[in-house]
PDB file of N, CA and C in Angstrom:
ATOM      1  N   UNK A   1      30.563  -4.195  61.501  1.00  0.00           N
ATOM      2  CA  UNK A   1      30.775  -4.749  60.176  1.00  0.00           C
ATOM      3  C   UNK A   1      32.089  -4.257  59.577  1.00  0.00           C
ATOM      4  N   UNK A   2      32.689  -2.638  59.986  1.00  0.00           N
ATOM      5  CA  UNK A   2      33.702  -2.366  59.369  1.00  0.00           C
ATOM      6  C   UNK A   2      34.963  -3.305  59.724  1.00  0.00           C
ATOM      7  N   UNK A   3      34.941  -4.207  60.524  1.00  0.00           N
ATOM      8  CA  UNK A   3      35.941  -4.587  61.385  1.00  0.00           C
ATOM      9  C   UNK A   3      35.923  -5.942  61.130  1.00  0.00           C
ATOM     10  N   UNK A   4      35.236  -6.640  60.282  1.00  0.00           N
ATOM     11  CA  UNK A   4      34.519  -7.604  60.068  1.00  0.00           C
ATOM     12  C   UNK A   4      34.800  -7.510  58.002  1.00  0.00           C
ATOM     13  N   UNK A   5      35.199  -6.432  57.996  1.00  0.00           N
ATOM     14  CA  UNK A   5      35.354  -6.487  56.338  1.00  0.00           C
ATOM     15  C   UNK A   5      35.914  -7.730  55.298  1.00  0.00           C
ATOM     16  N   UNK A   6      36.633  -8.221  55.911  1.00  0.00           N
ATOM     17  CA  UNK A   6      37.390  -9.355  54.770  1.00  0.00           C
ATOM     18  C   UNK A   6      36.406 -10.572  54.749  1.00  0.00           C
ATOM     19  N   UNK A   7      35.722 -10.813  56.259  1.00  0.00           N
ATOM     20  CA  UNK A   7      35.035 -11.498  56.609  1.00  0.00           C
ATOM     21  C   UNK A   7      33.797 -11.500  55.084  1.00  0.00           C
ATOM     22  N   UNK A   8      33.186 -10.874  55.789  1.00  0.00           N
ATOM     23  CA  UNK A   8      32.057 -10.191  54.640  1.00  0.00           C
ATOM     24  C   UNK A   8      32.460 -10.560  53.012  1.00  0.00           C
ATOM     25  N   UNK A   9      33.364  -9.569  52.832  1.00  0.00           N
ATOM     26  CA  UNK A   9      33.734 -10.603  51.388  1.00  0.00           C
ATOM     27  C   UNK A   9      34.344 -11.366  51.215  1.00  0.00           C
ATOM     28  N   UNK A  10      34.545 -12.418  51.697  1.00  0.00           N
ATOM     29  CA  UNK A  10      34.573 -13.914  52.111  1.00  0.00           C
ATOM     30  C   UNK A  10      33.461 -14.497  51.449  1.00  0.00           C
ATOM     31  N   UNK A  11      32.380 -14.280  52.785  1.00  0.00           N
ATOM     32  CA  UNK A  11      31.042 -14.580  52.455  1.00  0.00           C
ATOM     33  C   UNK A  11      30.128 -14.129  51.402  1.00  0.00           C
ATOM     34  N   UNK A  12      29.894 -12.994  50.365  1.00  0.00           N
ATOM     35  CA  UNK A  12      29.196 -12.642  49.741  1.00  0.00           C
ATOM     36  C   UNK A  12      30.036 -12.748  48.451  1.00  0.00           C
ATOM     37  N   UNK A  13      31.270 -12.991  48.272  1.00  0.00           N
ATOM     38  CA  UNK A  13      31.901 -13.186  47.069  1.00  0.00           C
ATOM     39  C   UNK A  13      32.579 -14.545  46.785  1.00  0.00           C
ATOM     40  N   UNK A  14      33.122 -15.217  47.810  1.00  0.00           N
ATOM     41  CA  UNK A  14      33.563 -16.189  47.908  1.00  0.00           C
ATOM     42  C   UNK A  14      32.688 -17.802  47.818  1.00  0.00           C
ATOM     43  N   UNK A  15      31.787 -18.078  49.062  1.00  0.00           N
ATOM     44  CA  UNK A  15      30.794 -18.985  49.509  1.00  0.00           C
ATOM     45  C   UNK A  15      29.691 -19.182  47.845  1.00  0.00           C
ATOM     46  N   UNK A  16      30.287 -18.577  46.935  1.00  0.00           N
ATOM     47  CA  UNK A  16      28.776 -19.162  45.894  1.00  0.00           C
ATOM     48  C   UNK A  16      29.145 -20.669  45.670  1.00  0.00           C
ATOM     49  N   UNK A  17      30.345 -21.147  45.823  1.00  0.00           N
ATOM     50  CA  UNK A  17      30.558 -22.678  45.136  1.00  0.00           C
ATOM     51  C   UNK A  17      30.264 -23.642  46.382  1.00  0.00           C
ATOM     52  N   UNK A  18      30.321 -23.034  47.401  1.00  0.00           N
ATOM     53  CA  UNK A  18      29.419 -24.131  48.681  1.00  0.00           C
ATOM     54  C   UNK A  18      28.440 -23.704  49.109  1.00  0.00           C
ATOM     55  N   UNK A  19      27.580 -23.837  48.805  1.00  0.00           N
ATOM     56  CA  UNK A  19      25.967 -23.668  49.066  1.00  0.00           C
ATOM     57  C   UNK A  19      25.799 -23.832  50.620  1.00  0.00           C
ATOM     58  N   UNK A  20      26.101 -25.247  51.005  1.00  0.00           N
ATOM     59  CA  UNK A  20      25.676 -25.683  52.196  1.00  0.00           C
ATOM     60  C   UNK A  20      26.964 -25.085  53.378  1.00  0.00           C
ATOM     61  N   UNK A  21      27.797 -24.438  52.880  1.00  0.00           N
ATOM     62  CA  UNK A  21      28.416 -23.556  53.674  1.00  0.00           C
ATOM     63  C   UNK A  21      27.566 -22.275  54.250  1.00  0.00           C
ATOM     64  N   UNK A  22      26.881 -21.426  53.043  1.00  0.00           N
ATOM     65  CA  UNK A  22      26.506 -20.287  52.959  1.00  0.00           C
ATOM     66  C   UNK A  22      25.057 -20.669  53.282  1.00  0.00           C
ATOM     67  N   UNK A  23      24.832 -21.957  53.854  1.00  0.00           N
ATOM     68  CA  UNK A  23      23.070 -21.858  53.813  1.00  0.00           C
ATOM     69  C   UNK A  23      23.446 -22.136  55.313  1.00  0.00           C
ATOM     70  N   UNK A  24      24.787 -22.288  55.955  1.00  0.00           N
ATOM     71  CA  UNK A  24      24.974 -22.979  57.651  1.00  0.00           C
ATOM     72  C   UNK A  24      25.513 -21.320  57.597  1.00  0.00           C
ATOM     73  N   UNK A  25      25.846 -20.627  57.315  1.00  0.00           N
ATOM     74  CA  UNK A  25      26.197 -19.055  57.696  1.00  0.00           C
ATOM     75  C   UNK A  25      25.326 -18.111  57.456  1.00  0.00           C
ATOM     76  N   UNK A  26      24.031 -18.787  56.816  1.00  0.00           N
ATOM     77  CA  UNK A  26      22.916 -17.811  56.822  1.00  0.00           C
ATOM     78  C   UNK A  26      22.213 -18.117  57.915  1.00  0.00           C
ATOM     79  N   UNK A  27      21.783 -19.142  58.327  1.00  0.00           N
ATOM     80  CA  UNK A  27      20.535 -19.990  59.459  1.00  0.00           C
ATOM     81  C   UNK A  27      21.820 -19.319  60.853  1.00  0.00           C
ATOM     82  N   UNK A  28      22.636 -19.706  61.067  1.00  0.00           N
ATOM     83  CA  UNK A  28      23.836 -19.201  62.053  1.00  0.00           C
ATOM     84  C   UNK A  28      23.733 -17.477  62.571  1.00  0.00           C
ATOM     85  N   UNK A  29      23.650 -16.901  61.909  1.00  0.00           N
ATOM     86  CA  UNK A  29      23.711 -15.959  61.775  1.00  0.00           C
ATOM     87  C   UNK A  29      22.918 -14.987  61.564  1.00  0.00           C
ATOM     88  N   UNK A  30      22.665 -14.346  60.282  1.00  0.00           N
ATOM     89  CA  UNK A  30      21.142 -13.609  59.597  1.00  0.00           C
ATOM     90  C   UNK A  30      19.911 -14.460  60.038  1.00  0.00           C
ATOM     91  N   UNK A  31      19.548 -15.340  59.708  1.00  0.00           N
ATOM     92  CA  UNK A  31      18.320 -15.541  60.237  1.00  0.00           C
ATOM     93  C   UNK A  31      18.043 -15.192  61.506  1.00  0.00           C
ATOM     94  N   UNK A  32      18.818 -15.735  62.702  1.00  0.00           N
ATOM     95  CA  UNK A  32      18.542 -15.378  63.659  1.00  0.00           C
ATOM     96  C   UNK A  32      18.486 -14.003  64.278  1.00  0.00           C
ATOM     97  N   UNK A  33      19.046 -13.486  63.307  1.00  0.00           N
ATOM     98  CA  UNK A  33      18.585 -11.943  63.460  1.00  0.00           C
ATOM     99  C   UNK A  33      17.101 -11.577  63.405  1.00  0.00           C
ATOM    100  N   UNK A  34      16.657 -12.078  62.163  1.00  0.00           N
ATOM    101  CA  UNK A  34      15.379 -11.712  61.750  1.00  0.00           C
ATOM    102  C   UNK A  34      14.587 -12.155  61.864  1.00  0.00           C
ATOM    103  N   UNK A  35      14.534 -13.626  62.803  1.00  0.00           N
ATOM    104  CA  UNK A  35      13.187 -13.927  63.379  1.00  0.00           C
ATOM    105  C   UNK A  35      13.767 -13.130  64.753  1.00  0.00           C
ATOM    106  N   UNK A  36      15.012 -13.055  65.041  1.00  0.00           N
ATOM    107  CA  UNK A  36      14.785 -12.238  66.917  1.00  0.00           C
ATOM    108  C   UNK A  36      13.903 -11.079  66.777  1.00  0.00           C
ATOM    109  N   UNK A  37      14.199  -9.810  65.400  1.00  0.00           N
ATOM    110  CA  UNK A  37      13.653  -8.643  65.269  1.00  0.00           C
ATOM    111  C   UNK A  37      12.137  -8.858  65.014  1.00  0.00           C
ATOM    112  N   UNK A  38      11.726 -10.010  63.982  1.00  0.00           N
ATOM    113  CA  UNK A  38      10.006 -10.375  64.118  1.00  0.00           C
ATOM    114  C   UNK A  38       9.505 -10.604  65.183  1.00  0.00           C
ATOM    115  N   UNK A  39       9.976 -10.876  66.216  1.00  0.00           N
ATOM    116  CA  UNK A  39       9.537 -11.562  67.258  1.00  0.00           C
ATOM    117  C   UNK A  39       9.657 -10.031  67.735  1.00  0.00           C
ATOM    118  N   UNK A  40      10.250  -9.483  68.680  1.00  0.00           N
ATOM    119  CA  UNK A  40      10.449  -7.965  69.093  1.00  0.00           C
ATOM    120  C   UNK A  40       9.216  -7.581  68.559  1.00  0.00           C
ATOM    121  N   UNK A  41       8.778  -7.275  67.336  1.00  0.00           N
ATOM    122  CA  UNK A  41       7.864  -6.071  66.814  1.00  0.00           C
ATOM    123  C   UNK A  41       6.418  -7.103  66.960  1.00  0.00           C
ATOM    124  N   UNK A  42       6.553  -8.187  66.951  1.00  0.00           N
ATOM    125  CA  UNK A  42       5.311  -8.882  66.972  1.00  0.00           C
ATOM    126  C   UNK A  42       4.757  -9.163  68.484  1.00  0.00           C
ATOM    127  N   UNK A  43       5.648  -8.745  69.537  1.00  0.00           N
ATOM    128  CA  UNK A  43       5.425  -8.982  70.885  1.00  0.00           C
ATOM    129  C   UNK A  43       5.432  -7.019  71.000  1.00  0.00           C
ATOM    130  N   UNK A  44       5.727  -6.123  70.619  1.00  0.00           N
ATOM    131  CA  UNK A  44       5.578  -4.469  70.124  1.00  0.00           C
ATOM    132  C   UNK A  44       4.224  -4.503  69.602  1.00  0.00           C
ATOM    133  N   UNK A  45       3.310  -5.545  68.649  1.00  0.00           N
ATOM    134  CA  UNK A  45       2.241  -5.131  67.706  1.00  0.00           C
ATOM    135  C   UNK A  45       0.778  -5.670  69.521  1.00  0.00           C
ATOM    136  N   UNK A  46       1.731  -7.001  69.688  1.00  0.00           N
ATOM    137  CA  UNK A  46       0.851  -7.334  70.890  1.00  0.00           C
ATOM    138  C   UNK A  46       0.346  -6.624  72.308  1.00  0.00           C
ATOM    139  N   UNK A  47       1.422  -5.586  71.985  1.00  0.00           N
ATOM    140  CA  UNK A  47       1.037  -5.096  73.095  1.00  0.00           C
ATOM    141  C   UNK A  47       0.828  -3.661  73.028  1.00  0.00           C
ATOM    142  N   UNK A  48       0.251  -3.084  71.904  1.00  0.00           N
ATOM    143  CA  UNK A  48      -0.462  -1.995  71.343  1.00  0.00           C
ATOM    144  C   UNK A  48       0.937  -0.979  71.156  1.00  0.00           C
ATOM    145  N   UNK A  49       2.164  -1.276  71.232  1.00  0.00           N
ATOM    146  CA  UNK A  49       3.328  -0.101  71.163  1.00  0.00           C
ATOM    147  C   UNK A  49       3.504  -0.055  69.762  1.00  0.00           C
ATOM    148  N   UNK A  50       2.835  -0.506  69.174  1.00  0.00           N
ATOM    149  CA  UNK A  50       3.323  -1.234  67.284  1.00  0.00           C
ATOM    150  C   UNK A  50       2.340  -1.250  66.329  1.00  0.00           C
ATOM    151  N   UNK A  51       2.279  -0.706  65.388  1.00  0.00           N
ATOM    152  CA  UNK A  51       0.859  -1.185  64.483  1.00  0.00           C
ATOM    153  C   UNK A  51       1.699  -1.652  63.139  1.00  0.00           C
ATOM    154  N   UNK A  52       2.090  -2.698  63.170  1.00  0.00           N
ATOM    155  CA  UNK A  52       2.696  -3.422  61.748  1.00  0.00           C
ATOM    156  C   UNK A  52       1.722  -3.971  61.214  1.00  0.00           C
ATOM    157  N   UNK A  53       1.519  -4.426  59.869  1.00  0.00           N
ATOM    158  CA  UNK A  53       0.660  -5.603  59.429  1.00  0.00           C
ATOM    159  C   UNK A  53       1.341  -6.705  59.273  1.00  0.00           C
ATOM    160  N   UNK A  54       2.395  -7.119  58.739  1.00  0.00           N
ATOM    161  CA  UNK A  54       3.459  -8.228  59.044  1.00  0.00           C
ATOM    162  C   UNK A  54       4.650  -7.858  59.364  1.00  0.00           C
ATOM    163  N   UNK A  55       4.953  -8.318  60.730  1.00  0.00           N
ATOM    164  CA  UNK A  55       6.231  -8.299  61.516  1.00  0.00           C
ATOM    165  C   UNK A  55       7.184  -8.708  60.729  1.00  0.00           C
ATOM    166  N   UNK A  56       6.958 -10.642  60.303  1.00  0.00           N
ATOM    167  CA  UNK A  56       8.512 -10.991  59.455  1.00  0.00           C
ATOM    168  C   UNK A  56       8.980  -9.704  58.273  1.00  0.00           C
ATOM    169  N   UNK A  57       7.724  -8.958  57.397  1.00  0.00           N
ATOM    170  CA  UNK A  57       8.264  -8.348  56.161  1.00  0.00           C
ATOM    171  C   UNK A  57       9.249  -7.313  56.763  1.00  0.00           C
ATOM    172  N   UNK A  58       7.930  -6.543  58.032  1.00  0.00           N
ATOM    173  CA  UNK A  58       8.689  -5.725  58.650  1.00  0.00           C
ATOM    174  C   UNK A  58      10.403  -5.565  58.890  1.00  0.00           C
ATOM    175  N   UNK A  59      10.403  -6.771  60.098  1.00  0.00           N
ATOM    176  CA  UNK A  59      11.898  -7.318  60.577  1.00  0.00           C
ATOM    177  C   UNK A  59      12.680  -6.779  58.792  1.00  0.00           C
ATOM    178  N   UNK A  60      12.368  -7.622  58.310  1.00  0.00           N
ATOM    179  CA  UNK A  60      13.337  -7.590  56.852  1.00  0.00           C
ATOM    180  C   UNK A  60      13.765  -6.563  55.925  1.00  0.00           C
ATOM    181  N   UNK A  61      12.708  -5.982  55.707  1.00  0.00           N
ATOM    182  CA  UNK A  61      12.651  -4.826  55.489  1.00  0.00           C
ATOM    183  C   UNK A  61      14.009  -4.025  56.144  1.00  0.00           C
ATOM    184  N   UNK A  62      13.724  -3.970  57.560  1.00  0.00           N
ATOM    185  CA  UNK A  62      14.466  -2.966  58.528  1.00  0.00           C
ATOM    186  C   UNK A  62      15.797  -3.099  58.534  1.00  0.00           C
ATOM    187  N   UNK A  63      15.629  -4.525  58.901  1.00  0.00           N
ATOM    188  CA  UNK A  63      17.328  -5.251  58.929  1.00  0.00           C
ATOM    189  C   UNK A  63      17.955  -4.766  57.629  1.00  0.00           C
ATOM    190  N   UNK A  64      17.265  -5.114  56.527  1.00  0.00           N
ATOM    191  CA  UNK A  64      17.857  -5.317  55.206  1.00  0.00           C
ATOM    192  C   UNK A  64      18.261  -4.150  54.942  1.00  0.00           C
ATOM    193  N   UNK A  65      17.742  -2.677  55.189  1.00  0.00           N
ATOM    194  CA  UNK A  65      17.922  -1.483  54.549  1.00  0.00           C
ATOM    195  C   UNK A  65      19.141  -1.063  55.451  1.00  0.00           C
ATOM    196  N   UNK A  66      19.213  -1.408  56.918  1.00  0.00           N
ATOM    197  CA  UNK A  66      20.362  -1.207  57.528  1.00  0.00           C
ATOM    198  C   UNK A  66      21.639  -1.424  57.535  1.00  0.00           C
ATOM    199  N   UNK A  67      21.880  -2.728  56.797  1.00  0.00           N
ATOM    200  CA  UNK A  67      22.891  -4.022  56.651  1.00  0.00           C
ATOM    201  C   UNK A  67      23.360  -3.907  55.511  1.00  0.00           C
ATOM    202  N   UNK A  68      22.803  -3.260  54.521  1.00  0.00           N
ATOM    203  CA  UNK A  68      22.986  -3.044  53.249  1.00  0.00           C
ATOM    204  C   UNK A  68      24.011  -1.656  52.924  1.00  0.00           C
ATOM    205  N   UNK A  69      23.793  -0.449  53.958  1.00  0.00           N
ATOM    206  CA  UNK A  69      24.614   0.317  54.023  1.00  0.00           C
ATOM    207  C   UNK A  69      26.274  -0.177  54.206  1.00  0.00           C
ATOM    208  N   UNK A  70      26.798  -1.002  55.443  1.00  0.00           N
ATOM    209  CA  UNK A  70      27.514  -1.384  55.484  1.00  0.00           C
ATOM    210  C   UNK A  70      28.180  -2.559  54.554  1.00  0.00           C
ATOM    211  N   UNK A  71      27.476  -3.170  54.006  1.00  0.00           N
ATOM    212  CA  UNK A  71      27.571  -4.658  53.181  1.00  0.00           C
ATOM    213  C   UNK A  71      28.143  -3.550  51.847  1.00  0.00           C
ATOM    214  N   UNK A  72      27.534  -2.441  51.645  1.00  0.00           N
ATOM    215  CA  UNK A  72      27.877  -1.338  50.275  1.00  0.00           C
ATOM    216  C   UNK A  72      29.215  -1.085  50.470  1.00  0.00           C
ATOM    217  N   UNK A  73      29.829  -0.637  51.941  1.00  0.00           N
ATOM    218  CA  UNK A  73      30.870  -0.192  52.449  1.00  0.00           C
ATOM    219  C   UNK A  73      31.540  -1.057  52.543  1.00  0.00           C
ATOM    220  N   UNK A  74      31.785  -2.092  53.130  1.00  0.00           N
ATOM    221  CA  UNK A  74      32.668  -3.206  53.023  1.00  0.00           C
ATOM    222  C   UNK A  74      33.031  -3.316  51.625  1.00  0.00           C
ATOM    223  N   UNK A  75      31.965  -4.230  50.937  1.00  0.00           N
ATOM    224  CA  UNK A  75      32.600  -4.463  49.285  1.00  0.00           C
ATOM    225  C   UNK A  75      33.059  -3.688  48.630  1.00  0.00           C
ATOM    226  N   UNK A  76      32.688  -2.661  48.566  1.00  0.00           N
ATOM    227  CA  UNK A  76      33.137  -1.260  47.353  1.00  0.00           C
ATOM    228  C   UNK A  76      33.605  -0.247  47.719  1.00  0.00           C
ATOM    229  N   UNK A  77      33.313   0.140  49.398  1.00  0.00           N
ATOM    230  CA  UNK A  77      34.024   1.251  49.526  1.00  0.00           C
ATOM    231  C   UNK A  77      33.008   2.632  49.496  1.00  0.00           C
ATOM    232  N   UNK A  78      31.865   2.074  48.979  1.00  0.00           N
ATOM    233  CA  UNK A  78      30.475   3.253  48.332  1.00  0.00           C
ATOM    234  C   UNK A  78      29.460   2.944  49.254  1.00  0.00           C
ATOM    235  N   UNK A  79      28.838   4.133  49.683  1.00  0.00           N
ATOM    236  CA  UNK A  79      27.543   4.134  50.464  1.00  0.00           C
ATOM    237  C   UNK A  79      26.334   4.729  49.323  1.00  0.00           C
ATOM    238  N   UNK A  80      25.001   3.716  49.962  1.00  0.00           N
ATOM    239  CA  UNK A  80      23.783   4.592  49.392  1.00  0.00           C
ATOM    240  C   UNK A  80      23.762   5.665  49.624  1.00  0.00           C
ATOM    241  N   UNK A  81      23.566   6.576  48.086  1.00  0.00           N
ATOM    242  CA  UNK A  81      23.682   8.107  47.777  1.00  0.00           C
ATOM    243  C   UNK A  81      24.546   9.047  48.616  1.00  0.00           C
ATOM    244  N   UNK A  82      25.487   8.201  48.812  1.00  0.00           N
ATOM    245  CA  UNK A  82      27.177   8.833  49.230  1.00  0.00           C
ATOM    246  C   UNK A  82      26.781  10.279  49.963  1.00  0.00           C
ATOM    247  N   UNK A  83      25.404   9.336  51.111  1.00  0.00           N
ATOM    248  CA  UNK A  83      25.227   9.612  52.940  1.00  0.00           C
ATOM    249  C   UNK A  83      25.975   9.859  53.461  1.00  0.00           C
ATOM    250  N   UNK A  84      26.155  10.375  54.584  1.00  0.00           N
ATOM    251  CA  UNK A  84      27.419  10.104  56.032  1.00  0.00           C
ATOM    252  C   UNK A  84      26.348   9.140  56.714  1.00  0.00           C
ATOM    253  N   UNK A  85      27.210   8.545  57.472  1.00  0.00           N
ATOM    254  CA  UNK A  85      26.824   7.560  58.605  1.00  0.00           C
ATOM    255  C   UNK A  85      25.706   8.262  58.997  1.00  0.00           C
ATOM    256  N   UNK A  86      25.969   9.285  59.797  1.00  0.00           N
ATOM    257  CA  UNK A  86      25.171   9.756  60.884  1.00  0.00           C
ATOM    258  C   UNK A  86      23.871  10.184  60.177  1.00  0.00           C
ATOM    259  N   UNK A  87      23.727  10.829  58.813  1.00  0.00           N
ATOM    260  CA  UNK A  87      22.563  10.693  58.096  1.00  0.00           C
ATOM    261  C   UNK A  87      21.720  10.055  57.525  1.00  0.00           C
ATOM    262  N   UNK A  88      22.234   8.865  57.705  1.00  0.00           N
ATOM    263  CA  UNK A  88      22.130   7.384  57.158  1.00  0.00           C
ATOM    264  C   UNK A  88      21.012   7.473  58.330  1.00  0.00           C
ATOM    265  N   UNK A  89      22.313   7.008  59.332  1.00  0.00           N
ATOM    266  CA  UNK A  89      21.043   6.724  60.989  1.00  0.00           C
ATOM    267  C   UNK A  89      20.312   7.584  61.623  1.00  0.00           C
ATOM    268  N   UNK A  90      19.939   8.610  61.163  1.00  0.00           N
ATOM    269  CA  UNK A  90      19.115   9.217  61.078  1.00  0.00           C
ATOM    270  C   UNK A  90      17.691   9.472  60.527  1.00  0.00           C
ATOM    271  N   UNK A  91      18.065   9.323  59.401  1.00  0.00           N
ATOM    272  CA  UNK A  91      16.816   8.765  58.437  1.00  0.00           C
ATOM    273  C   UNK A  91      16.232   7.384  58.819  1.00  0.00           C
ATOM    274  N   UNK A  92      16.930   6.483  58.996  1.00  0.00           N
ATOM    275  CA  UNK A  92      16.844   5.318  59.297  1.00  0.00           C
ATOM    276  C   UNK A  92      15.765   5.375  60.578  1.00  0.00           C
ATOM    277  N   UNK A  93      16.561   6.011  62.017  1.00  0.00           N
ATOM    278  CA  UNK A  93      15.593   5.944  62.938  1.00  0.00           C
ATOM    279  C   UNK A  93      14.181   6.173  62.630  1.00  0.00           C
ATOM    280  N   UNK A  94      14.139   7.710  61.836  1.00  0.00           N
ATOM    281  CA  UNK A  94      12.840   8.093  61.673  1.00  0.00           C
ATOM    282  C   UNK A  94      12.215   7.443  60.733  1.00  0.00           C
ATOM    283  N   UNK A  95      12.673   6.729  59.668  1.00  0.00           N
ATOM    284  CA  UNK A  95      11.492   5.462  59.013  1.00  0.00           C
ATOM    285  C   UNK A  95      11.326   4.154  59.869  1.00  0.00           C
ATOM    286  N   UNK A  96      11.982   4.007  60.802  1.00  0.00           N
ATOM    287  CA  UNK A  96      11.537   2.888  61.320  1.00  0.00           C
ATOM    288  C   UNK A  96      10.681   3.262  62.595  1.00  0.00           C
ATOM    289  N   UNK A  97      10.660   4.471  62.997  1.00  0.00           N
ATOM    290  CA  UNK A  97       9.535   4.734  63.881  1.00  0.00           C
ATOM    291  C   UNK A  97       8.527   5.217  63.017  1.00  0.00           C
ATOM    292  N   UNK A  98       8.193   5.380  62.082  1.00  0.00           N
ATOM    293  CA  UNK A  98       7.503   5.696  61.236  1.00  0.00           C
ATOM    294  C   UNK A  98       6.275   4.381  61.138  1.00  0.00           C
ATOM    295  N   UNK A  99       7.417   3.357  60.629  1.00  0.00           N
ATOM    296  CA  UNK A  99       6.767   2.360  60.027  1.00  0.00           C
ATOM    297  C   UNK A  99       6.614   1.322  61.452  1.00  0.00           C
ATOM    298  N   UNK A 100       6.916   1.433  62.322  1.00  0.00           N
ATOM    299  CA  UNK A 100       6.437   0.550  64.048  1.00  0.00           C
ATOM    300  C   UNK A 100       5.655   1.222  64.362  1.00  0.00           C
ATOM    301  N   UNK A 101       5.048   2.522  64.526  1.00  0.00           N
ATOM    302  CA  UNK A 101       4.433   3.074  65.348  1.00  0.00           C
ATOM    303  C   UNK A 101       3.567   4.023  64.836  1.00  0.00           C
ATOM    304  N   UNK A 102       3.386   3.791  63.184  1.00  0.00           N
ATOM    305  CA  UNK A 102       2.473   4.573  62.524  1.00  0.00           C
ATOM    306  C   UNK A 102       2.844   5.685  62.335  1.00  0.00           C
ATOM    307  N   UNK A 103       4.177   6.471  62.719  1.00  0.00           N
ATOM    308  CA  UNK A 103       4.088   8.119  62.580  1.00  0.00           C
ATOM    309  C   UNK A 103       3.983   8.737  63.996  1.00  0.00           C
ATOM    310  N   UNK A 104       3.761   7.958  65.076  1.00  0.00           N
ATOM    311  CA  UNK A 104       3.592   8.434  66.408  1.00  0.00           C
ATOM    312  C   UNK A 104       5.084   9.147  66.699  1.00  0.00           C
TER     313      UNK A 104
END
């Protein structure tokens, strides 16, 4: 995403006056993220490695809290509670094994 910066605010500052731009760069793109990651944890819940109650919230959830660090960094320059990376993904790992695998 850092590499990808102008890009980004392009899209999140720019795209509000074409809708059907930003609704063909969401389905393109983000979505297919987040049904690939529902699908992952819902084929994870199927086969006992996973105890989610809903995969899609799940997926979203996960994606969203991840994507959001960088999306902070791109636009402004500011990270949630001005983290380092590596503490970021850190925490990160351990709530998302937390929340896939119950705490296992």
């Amino acid at each position: 995403m850092d590499t990808n910066r102008d890009h980004l605010r392009i899209i999140f500052r720019e795209l509000e006056p074409f809708p059907d731009l930003l609704e063909q760069m969401w389905h393109g793109v983000s979505s297919g993220l987040y049904e690939t990651t529902a699908e992952w944890i819902r084929d994870g819940v199927a086969a006992g490695r996973m105890t989610v109650t809903d995969p899609d919230a799940t997926a979203a959830v996960l994606l969203a809290s991840l994507t959001y660090y960088r999306i902070l960094h791109a636009l402004i320059g500011k990270v949630p509670g001005d983290v380092s990376e590596d503490a970021f993904l850190t925490a990160w790992i351990d709530h998302a094994i937390a929340t896939l695998c119950g705490g296992r």
